[in-house]
Protein backbone atom coordinates (compact mmCIF):
# COMPACT_ATOMS: atom_id res chain seq x y z
CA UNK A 1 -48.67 -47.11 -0.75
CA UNK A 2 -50.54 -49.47 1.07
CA UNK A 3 -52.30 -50.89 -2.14
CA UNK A 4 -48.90 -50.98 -3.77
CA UNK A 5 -46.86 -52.97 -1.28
CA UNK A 6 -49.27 -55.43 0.10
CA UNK A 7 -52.68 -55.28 -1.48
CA UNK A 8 -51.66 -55.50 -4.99
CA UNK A 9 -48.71 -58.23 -4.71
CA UNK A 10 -51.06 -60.58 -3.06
CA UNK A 11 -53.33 -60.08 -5.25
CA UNK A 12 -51.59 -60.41 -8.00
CA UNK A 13 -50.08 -63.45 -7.12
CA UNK A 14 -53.38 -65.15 -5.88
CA UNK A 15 -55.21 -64.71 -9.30
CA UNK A 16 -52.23 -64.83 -11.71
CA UNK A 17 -53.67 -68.22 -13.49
CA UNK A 18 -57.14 -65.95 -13.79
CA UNK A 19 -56.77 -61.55 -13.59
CA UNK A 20 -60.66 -61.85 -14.15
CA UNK A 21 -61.20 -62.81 -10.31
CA UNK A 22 -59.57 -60.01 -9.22
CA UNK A 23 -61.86 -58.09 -11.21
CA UNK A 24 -65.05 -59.99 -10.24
CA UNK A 25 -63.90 -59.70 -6.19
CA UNK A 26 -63.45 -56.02 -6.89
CA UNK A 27 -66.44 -55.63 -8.69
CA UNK A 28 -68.57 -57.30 -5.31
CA UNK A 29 -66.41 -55.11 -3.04
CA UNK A 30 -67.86 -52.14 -4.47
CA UNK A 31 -71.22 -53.31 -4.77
CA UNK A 32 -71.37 -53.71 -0.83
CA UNK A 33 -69.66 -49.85 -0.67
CA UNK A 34 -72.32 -48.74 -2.36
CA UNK A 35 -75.28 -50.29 -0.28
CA UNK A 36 -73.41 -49.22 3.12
CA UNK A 37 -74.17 -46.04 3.39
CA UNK A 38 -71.49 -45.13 6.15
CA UNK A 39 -68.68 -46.42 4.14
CA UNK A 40 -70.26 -44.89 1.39
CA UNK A 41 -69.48 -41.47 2.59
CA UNK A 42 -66.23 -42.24 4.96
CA UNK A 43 -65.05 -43.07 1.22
CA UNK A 44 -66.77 -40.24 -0.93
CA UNK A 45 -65.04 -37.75 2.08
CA UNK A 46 -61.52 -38.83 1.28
CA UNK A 47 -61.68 -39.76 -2.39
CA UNK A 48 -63.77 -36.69 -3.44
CA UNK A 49 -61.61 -33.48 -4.81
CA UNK A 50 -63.46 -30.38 -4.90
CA UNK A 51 -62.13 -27.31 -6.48
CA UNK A 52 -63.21 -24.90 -8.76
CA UNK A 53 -59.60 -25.13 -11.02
CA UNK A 54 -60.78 -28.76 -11.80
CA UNK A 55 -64.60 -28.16 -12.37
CA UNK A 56 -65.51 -27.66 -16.63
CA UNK A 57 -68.19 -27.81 -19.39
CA UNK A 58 -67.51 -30.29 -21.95
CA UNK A 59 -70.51 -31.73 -24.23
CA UNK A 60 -72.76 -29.01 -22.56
CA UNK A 61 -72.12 -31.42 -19.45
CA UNK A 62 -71.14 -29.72 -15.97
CA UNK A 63 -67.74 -32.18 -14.85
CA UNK A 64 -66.42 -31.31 -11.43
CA UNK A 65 -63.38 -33.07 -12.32
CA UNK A 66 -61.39 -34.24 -15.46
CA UNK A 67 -61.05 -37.81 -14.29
CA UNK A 68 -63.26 -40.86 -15.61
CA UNK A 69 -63.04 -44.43 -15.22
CA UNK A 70 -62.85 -46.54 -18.79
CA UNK A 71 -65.71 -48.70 -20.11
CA UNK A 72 -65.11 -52.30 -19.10
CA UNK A 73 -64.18 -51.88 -15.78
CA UNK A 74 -68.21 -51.93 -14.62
CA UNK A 75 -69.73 -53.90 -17.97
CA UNK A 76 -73.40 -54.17 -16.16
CA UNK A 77 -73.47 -50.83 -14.80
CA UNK A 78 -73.95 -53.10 -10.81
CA UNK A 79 -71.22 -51.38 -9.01
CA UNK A 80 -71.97 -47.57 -9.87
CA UNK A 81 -72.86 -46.80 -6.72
CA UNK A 82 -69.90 -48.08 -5.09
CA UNK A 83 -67.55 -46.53 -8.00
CA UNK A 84 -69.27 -43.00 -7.31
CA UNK A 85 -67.29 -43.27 -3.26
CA UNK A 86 -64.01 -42.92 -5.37
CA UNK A 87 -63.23 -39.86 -6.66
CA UNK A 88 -64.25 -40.09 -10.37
CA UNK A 89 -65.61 -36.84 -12.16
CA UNK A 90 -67.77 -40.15 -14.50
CA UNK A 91 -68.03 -43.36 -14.96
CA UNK A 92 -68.51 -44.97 -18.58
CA UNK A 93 -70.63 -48.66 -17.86
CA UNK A 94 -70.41 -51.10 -20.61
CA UNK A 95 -69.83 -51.93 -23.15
CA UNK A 96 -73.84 -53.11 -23.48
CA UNK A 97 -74.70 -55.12 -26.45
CA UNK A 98 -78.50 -55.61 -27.25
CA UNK A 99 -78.45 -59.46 -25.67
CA UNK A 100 -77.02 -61.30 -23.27
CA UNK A 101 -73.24 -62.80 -24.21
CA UNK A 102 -71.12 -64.98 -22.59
CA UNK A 103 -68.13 -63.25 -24.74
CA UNK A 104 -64.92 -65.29 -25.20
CA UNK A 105 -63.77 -68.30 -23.04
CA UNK A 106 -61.47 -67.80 -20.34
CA UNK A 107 -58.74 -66.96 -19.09
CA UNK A 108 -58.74 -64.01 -21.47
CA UNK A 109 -57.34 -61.31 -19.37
CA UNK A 110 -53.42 -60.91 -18.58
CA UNK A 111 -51.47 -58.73 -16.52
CA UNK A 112 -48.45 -57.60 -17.89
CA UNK A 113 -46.84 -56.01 -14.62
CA UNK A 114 -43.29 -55.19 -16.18
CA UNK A 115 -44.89 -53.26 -18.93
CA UNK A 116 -47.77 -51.67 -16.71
CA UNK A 117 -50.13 -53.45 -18.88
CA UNK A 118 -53.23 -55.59 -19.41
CA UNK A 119 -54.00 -57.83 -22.46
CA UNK A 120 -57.68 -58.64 -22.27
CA UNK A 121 -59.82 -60.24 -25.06
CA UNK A 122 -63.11 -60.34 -22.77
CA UNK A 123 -65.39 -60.12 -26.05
CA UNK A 124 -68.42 -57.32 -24.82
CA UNK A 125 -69.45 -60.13 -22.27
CA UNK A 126 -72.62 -58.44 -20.52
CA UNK A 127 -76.16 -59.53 -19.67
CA UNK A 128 -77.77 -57.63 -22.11
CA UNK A 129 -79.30 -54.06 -22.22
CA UNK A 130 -82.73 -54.97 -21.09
CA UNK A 131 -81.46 -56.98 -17.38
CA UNK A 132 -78.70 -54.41 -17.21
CA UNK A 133 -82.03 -51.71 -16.91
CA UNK A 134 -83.88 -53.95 -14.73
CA UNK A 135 -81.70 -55.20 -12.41
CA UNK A 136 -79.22 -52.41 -12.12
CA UNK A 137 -79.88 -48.79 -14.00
CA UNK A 138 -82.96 -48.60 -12.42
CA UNK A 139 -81.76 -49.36 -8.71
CA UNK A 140 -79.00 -46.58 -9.06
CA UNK A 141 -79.12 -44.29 -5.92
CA UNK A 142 -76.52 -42.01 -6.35
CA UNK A 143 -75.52 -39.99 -9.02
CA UNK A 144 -73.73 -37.24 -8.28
CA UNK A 145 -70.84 -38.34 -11.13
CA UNK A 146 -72.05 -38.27 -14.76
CA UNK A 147 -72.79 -41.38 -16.48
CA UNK A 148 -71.64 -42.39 -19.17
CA UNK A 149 -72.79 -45.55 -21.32
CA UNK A 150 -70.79 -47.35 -23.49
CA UNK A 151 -72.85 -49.54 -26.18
CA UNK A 152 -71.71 -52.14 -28.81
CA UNK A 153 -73.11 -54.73 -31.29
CA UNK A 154 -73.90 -57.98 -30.06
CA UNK A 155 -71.28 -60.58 -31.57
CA UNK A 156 -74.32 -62.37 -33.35
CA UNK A 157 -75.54 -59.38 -35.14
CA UNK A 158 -74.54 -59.46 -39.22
CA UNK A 159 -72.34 -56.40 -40.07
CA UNK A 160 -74.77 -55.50 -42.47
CA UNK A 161 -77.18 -54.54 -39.49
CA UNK A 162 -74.93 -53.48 -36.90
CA UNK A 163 -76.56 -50.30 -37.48
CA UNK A 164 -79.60 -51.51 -35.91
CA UNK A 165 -78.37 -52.60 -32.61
CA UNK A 166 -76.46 -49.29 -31.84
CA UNK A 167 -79.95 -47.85 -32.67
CA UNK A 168 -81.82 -50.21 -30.10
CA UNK A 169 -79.42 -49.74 -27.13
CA UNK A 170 -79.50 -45.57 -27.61
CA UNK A 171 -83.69 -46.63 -27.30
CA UNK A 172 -83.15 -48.93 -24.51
CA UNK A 173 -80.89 -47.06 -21.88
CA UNK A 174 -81.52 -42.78 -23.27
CA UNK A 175 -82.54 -42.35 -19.61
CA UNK A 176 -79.87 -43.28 -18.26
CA UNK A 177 -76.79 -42.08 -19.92
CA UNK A 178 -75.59 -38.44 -19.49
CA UNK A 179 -73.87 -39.72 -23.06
CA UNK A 180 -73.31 -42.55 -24.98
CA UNK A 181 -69.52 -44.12 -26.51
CA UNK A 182 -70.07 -45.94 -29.47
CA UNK A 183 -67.01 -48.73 -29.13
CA UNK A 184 -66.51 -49.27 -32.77
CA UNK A 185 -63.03 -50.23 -31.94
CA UNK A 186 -62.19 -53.09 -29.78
CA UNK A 187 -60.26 -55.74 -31.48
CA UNK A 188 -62.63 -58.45 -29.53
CA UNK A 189 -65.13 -58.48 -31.44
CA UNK A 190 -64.52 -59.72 -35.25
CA UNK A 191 -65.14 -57.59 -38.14
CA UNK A 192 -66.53 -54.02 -35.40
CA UNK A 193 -63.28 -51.83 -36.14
CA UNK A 194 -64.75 -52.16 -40.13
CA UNK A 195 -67.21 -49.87 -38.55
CA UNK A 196 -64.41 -46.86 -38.80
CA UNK A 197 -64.24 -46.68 -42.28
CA UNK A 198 -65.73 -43.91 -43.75
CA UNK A 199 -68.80 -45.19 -45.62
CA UNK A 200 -69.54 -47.27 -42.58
CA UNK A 201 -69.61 -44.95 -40.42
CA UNK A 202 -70.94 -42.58 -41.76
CA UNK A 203 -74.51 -44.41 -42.11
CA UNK A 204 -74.10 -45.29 -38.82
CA UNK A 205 -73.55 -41.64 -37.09
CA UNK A 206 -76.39 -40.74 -39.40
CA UNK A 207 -78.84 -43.54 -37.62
CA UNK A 208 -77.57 -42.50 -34.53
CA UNK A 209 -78.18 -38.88 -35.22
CA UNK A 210 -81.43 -39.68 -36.38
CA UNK A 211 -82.42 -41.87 -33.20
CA UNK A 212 -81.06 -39.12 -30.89
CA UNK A 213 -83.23 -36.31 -32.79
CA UNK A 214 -86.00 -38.41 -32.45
CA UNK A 215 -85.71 -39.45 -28.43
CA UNK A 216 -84.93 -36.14 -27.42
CA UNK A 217 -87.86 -34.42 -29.38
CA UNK A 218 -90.37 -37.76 -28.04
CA UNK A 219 -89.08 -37.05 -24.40
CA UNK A 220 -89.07 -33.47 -24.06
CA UNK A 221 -85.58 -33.56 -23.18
CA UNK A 222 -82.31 -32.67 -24.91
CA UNK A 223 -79.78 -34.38 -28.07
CA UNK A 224 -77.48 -36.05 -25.71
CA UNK A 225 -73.72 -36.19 -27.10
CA UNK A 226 -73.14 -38.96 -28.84
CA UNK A 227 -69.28 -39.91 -28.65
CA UNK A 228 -67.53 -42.21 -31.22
CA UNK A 229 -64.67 -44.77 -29.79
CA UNK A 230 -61.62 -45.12 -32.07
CA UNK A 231 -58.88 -47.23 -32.20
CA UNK A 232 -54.81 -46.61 -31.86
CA UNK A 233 -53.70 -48.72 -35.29
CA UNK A 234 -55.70 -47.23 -37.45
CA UNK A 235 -53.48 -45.52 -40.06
CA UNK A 236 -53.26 -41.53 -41.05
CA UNK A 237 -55.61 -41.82 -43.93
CA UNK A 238 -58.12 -43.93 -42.04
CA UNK A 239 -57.91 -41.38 -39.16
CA UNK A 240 -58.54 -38.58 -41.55
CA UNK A 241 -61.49 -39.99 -42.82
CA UNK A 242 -62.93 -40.72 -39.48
CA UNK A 243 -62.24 -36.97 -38.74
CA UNK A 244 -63.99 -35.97 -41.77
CA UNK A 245 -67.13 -37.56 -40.91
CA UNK A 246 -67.44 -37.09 -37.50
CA UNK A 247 -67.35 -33.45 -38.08
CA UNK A 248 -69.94 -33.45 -40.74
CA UNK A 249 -72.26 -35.78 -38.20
CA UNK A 250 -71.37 -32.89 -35.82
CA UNK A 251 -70.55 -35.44 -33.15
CA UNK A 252 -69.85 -34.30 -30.28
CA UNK A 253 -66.27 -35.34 -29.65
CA UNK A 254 -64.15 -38.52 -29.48
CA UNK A 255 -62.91 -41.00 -27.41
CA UNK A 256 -59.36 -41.63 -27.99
CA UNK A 257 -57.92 -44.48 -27.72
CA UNK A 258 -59.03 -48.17 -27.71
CA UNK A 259 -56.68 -51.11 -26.98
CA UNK A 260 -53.79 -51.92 -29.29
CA UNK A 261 -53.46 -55.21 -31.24
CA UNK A 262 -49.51 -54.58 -31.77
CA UNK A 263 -46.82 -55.67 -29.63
CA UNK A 264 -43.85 -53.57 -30.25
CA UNK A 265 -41.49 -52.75 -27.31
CA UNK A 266 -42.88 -55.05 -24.76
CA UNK A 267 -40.69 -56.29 -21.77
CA UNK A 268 -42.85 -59.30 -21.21
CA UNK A 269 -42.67 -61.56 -24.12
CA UNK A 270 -46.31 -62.84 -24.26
CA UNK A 271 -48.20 -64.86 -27.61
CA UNK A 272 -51.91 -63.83 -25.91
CA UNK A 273 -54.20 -62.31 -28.26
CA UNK A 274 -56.36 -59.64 -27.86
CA UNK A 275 -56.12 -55.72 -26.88
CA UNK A 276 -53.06 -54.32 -25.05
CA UNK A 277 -53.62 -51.43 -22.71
CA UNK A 278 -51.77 -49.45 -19.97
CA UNK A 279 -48.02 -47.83 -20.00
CA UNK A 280 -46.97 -49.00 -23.67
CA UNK A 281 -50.13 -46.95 -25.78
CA UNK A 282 -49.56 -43.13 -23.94
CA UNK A 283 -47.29 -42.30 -26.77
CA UNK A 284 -49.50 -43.49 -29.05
CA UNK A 285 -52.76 -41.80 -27.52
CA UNK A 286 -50.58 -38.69 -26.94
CA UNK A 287 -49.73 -38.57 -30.52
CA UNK A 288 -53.60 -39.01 -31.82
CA UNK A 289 -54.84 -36.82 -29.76
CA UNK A 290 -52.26 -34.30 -30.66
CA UNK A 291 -52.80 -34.88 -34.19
CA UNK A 292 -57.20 -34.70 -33.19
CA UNK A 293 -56.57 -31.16 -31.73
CA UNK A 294 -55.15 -29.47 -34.11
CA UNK A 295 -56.18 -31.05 -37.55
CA UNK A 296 -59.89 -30.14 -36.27
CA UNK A 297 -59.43 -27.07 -34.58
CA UNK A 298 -60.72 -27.99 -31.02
CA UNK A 299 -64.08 -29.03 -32.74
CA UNK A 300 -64.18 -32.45 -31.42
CA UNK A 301 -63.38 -32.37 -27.38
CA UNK A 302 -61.66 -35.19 -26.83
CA UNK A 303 -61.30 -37.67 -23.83
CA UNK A 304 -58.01 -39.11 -23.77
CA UNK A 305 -57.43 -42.68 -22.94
CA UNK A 306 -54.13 -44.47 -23.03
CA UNK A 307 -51.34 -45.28 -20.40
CA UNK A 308 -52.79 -42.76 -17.53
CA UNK A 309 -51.01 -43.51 -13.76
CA UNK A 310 -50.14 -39.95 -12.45
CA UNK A 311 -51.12 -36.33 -12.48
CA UNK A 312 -47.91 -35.69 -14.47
CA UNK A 313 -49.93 -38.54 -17.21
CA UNK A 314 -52.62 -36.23 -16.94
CA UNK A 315 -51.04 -33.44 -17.58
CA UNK A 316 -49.23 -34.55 -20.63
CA UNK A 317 -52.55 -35.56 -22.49
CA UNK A 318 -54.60 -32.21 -21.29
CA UNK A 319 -51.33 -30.82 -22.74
CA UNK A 320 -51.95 -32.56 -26.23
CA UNK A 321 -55.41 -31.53 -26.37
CA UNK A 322 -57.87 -33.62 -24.35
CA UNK A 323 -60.68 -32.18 -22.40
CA UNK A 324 -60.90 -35.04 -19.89
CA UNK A 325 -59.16 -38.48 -19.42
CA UNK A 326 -59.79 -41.90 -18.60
CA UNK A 327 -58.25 -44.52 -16.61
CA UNK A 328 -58.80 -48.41 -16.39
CA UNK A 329 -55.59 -50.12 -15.88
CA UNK A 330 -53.84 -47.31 -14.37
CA UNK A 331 -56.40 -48.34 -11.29
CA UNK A 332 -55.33 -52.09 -11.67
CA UNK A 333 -51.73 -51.18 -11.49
CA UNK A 334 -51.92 -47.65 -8.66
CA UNK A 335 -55.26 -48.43 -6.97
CA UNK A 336 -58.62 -47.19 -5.99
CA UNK A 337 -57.81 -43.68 -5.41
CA UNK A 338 -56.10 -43.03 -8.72
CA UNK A 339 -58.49 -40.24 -9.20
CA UNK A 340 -58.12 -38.32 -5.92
CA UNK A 341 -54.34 -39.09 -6.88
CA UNK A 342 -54.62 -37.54 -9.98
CA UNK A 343 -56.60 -34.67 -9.20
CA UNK A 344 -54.26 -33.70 -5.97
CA UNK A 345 -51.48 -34.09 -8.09
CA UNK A 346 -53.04 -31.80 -10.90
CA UNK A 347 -54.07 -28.81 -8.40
CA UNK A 348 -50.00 -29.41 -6.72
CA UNK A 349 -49.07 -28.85 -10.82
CA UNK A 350 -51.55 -25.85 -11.16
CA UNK A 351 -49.68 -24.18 -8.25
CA UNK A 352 -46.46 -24.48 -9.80
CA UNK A 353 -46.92 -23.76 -12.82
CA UNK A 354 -48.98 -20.58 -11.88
CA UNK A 355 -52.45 -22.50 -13.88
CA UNK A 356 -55.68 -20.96 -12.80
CA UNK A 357 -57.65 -23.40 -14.44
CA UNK A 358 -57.63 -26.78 -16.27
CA UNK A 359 -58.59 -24.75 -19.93
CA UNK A 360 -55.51 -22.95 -19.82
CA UNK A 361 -53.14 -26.47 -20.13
CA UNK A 362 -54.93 -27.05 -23.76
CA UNK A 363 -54.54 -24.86 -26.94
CA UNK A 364 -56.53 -21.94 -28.03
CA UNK A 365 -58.05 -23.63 -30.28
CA UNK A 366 -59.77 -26.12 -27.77
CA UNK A 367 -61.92 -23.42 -25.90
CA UNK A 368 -63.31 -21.58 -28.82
CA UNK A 369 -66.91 -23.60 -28.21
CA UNK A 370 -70.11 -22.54 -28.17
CA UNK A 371 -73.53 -23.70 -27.52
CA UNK A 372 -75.06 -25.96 -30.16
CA UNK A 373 -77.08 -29.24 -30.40
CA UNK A 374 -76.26 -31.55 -27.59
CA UNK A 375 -73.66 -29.62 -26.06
CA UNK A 376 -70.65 -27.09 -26.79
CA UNK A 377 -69.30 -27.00 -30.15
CA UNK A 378 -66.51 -25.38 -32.00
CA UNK A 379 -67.84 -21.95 -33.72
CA UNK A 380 -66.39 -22.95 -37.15
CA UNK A 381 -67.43 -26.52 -36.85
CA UNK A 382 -69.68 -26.34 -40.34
CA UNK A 383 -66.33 -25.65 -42.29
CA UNK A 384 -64.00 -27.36 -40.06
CA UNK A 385 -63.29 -30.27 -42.53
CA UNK A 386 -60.03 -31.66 -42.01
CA UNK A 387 -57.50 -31.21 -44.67
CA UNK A 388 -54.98 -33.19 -45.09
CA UNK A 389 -51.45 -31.76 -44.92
CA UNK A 390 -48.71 -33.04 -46.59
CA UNK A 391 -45.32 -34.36 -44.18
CA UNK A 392 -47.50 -32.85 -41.08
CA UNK A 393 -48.46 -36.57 -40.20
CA UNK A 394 -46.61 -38.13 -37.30
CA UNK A 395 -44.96 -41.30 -38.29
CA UNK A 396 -46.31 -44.51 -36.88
């Protein structure tokens, strides 16, 4: 409450011309939790939920709890440390392009407080895989919360080799990601959501596939999943086709979904450009993810993105199908401890509801998985093809 009623008014209202300095302040905040080492653990103590009901394999990855925080929050992977004192079950760094951008000018982030949302049209700014290695990956002290590492092209790159730079950054940061998003989707970067359709991407999953085969065998180590980021306009077809592919690449799941170009239902009447996130997409990512679940059988796990403030949020997208969640403006809009929040509220749901464990809230067909490259997979993945059903499409 605290956060609510004082912190975040006056912060609000001190960097309204300019969200992004909230974001930067944040960012330095953290970075100091994470090199004082008895605020490091005062924090960890009270953020941290531990129980057994939460706890999971997904990818062949041990989570101890179902909550993540979104790529873009940390781009350069500098304040993972400090993030790991809040509660989160992983943390997805990025998006990393191959070279240093400046992305687009600002202001290009904008809080949208009667909607619960965020426009932002930051454009993959980052400092480049190679400094984000050397000056932060490699200085990482604790990791007791998976990582996971979000990678994108770099806006220079031609689309016809686009291929290539998602190929140099899985070289580039391997060691350090328990898995790697591919952001194919953000509507920040012109002419990457072309990367979705089908021919596209399905030489690209095949170059990734081929990359991962290749560091895994070179390292001694093991095919680490490989997670595709979609976007929330593409249509029925499109998603079908996506579907298709990503279970013949036998990727390991999905991350679902991006930020929204449309506008529809908004409160705040607003002519800024870029990707909408927060309250107004969780129908939308409830619906996909639905529609994920059950056109694939559970072969693709999916971590569902979209609109997340509360356990009851939660709840509703385990519900649809997801195997984890993420949040990003849902910890602009509740605060720092949206995760502890979250995963209280879950366990207070559990009891109520008589749940003995997080599996049960999904489907059937989402724990049929068993052991294959780079994690768990659905038994009938090989045959799994979607098929498209006539009238079983949601309308959007």
């Amino acid at each position: 409450m605290l956060y609510k009623n004082i912190v975040r008014p006056i912060l609000f209202r001190l960097t309204r011309e300019d969200p992004e300095i909230a974001h930067e302040e944040a960012i330095r905040l953290l970075k100091f939790i994470g090199e004082s080492k008895h605020v490091y653990r005062i924090l960890k103590k009270y953020a941290t939920v531990n129980d057994p009901r939460l706890s999971q394999r997904v990818f062949g990855l041990g989570f101890k709890n179902p909550v993540g925080l979104a790529a873009g929050f940390d781009k350069n992977a500098e304040a993972l440390d400090g993030l790991e004192a809040l509660g989160f079950g992983f943390i997805e760094a990025g998006t990393i392009t191959p070279r240093y951008q400046e992305g687009n000018d600002r202001p290009r982030m904008f809080r949208l407080p009667k909607d619960k949302a965020l426009i932002n049209r930051m454009g993959f700014n980052n400092i480049g895989a190679d400094n984000v290695v050397r000056s932060n990956l490699i200085l990482r002290k604790n990791k007791e919360s998976l990582l996971g590492i979000s990678i994108g092209k770099s806006k220079a790159t031609t689309f016809k080799n686009a291929a290539d730079d998602y190929v140099d950054l899985l070289k580039k940061l391997y060691g350090f990601g328990d898995y790697f998003a591919i952001n194919i989707s953000s509507p920040n970067t012109a002419g990457l959501r072309a990367l979705q359709h089908k021919n596209h991407l399905e030489k690209l999953l095949m170059a990734l596939n081929r990359e991962m085969t290749q560091l895994a065998e070179g390292c001694n180590s093991r095919f680490k999943p490989i997670i595709p980021k979609i976007d929330p306009d593409l249509n029925w077809t499109e998603l079908d086709d996506i579907l298709e592919v990503c279970v013949r690449q036998r990727m390991n799941g999905l991350i679902v979904a991006n930020t929204t170009i449309r506008r529809s239902g908004l409160k705040t009447e607003i002519k800024e450009t870029g990707g909408l996130s927060g309250e107004p997409l969780r129908e939308r990512a409830l619906e996909m993810v639905r529609y994920i679940s059950r056109s694939t059988g559970g072969a693709l796990p999916i971590i569902g993105v979209g609109g997340i403030f509360s356990a009851e949020d939660a709840y509703e997208m385990f519900k649809a199908g997801a195997s984890l969640i993420q949040v990003f403006t849902g910890m602009i809009y509740e605060g720092p401890f949206i995760a502890r929040n979250i995963n209280r509220g879950l366990l207070e749901i559990f009891e109520r509801r008589g749940i003995k464990h997080i599996s049960e809230i999904r489907g059937p067909s989402s724990h049929k998985a068993t052991k294959g490259r780079g994690g768990e997979r659905d038994e009938d993945i090989r045959t799994c093809l979607v098929v498209r059903r006539p009238g079983c499409q949601p309308h959007y």
